[in-house]
Protein backbone atom coordinates (compact mmCIF):
# COMPACT_ATOMS: atom_id res chain seq x y z
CA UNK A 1 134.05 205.27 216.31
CA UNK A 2 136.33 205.38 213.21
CA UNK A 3 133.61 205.82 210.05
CA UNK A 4 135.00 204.29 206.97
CA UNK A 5 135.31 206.77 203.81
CA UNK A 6 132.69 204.74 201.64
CA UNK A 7 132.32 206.19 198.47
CA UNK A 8 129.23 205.61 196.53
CA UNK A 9 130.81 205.68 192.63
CA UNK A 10 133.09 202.87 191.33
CA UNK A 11 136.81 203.21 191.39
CA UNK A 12 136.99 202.70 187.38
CA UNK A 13 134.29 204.90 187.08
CA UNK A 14 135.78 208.00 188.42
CA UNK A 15 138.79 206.90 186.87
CA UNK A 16 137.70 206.95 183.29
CA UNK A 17 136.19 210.21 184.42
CA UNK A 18 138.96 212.09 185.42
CA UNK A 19 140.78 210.59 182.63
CA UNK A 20 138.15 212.11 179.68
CA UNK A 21 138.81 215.75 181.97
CA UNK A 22 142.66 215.24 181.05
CA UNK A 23 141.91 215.37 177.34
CA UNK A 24 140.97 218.61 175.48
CA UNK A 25 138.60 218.20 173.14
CA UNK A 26 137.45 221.06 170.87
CA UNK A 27 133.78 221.66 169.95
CA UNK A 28 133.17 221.26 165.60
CA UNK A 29 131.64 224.91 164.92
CA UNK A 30 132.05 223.78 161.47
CA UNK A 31 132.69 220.85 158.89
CA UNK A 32 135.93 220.11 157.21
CA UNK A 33 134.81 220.84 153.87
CA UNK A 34 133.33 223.87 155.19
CA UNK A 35 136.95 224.75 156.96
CA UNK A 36 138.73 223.89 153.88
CA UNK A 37 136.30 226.43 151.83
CA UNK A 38 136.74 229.45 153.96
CA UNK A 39 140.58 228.68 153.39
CA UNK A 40 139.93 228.90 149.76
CA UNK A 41 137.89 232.21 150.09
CA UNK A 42 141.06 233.93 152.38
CA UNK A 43 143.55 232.38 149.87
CA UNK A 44 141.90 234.03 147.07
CA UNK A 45 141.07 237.27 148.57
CA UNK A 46 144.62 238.01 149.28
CA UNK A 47 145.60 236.88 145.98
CA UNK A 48 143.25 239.56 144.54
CA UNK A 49 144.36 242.36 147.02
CA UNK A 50 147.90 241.57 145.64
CA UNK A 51 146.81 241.97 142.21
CA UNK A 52 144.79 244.81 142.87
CA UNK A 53 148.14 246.38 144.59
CA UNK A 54 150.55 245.26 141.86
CA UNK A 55 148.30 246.28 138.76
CA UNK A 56 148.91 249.62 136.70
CA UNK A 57 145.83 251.59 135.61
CA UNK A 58 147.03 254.79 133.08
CA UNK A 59 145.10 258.38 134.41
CA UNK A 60 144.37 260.22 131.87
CA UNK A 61 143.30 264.68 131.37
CA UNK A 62 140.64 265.32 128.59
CA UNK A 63 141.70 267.82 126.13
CA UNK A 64 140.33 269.15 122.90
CA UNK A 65 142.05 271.08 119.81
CA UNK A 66 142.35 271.35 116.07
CA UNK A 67 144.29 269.54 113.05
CA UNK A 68 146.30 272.73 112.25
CA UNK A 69 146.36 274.12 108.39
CA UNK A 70 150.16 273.58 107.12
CA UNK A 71 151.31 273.65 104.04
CA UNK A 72 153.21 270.53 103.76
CA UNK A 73 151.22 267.50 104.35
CA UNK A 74 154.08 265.83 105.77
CA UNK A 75 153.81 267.94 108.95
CA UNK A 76 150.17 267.74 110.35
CA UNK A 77 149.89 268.42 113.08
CA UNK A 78 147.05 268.59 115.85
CA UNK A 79 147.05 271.68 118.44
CA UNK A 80 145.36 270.30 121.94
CA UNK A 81 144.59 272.81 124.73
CA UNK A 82 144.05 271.26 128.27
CA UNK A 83 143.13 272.85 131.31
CA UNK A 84 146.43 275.06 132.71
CA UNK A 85 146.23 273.54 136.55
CA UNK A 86 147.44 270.54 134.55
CA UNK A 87 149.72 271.74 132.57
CA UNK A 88 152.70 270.53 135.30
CA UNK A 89 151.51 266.82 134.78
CA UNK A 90 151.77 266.52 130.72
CA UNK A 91 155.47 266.15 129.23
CA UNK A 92 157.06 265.43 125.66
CA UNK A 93 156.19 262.27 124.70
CA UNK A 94 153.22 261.26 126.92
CA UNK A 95 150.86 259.60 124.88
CA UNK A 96 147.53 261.12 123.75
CA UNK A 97 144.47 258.94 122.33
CA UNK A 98 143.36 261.54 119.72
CA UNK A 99 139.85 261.14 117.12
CA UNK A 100 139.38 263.58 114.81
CA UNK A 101 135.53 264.38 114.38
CA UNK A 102 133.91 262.17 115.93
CA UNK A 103 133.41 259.43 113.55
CA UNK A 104 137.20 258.84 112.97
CA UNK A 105 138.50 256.09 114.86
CA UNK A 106 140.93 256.47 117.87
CA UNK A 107 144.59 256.83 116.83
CA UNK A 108 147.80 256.90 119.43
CA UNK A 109 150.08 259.26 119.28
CA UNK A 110 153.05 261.29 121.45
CA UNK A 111 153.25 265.19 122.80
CA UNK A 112 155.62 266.26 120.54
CA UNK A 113 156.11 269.88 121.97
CA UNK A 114 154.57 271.46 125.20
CA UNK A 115 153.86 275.07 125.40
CA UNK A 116 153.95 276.10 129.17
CA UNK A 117 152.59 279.18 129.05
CA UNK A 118 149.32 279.64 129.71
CA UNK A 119 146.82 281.83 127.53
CA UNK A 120 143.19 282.98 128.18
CA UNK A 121 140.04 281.97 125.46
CA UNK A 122 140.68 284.99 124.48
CA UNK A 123 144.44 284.58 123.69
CA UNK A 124 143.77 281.58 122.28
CA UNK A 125 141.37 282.71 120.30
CA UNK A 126 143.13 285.39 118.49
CA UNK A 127 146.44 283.48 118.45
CA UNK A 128 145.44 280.48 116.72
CA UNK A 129 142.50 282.24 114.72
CA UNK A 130 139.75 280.07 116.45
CA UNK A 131 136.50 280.81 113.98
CA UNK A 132 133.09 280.62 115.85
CA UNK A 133 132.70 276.82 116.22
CA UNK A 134 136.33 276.03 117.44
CA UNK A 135 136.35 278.98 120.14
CA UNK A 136 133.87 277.30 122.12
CA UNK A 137 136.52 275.11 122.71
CA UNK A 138 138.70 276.60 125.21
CA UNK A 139 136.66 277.91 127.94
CA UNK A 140 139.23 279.00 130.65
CA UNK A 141 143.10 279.30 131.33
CA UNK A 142 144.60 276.87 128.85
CA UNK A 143 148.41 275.92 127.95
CA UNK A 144 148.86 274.24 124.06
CA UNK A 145 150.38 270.43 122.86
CA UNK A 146 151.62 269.76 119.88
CA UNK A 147 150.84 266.54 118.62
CA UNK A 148 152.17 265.09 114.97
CA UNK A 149 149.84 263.11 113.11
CA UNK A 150 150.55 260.37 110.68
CA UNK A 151 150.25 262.63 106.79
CA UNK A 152 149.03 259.03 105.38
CA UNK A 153 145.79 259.27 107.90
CA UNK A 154 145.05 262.65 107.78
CA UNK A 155 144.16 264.34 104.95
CA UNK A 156 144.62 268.31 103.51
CA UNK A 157 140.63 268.68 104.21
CA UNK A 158 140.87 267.44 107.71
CA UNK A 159 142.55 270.98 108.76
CA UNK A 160 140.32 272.71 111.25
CA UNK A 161 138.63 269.63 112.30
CA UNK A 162 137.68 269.22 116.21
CA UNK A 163 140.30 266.65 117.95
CA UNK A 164 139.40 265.42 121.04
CA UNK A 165 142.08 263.72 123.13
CA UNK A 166 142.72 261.75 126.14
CA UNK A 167 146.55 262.38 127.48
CA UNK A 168 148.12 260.31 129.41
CA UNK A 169 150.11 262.06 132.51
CA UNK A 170 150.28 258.71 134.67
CA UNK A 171 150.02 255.63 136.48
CA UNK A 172 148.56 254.27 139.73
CA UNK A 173 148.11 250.73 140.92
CA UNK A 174 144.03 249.59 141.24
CA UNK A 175 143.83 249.60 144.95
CA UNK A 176 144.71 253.44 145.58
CA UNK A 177 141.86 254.07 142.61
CA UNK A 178 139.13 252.59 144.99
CA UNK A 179 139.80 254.25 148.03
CA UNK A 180 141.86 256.74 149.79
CA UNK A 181 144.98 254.25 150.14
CA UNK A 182 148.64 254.63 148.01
């Protein structure tokens, strides 16, 4: 005996079944104004990595010295001495933020000469005629910069005073500052 297939769902049923299968439809993790604001945040991160990439920050080497005794006042000048295992990164006309004293405000001015070779405290000492306070200055293997100073700022008494100076010998862009990248 021939048993008739007799199925127990509706035709339309499994139709409209196999129909909402066909269709993929994607679970909502999250809300469009939700989507739209982690867009935002990505948008602006790389827009701050780029500016962190493309933006110039000046490195600068501490240095100390003297306003040298001359006797014009038309040619002051300052003598720095920085350390000598920098002496390959300073050049003529790199500038240098220099106060004199320490009250003074900062003025800017350019390496005018650069004096490669490098000279012990003691050299130093002798050769430039540091007295007691200004040879505590240079405490190791130091190379000298000449730096002019403006005769209208500095005065005949400021000869001998303590300079201290920030040169600058560079540039890097932001990014490679924070970490080990560039």
């Amino acid at each position: 005996m021939s048993l008739a297939k007799h199925s127990i769902f509706r035709e339309r049923a499994l139709h409209h079944y196999l129909q909402s299968r066909d269709r993929d439809i994607l679970p909502r993790f999250v809300s469009p104004p939700v989507f739209w604001g982690l867009w935002i945040v990505v948008c602006l991160c790389l827009v701050l990595g780029w500016l962190c990439w493309n933006i110039r920050t000046p490195i600068y080497i501490a240095g100390v010295g003297m306003v040298a005794a001359h006797s014009s006042p038309e040619s002051s000048q300052a003598i720095l001495f920085v350390p000598a295992s920098q002496a390959q990164s300073v050049h003529i006309g790199a500038p240098v933020q220099l106060q004199i004293g320490s009250s003074d405000p900062l003025t800017v001015r350019n390496v005018v000469a650069v004096l490669l070779r490098p000279m012990s405290p003691a050299q130093v000492r002798t050769y430039y005629h540091l007295d007691d306070t200004l040879s505590l200055l240079v405490t190791e293997p130091s190379v000298a910069l000449i730096v002019a100073l403006d005769a209208r700022s500095v005065s005949a008494s400021y000869a001998g005073s303590i300079v201290h100076a920030q040169i600058q010998v560079g540039e890097r862009n932001l990014l490679s500052l924070l970490s080990s990248i560039g």
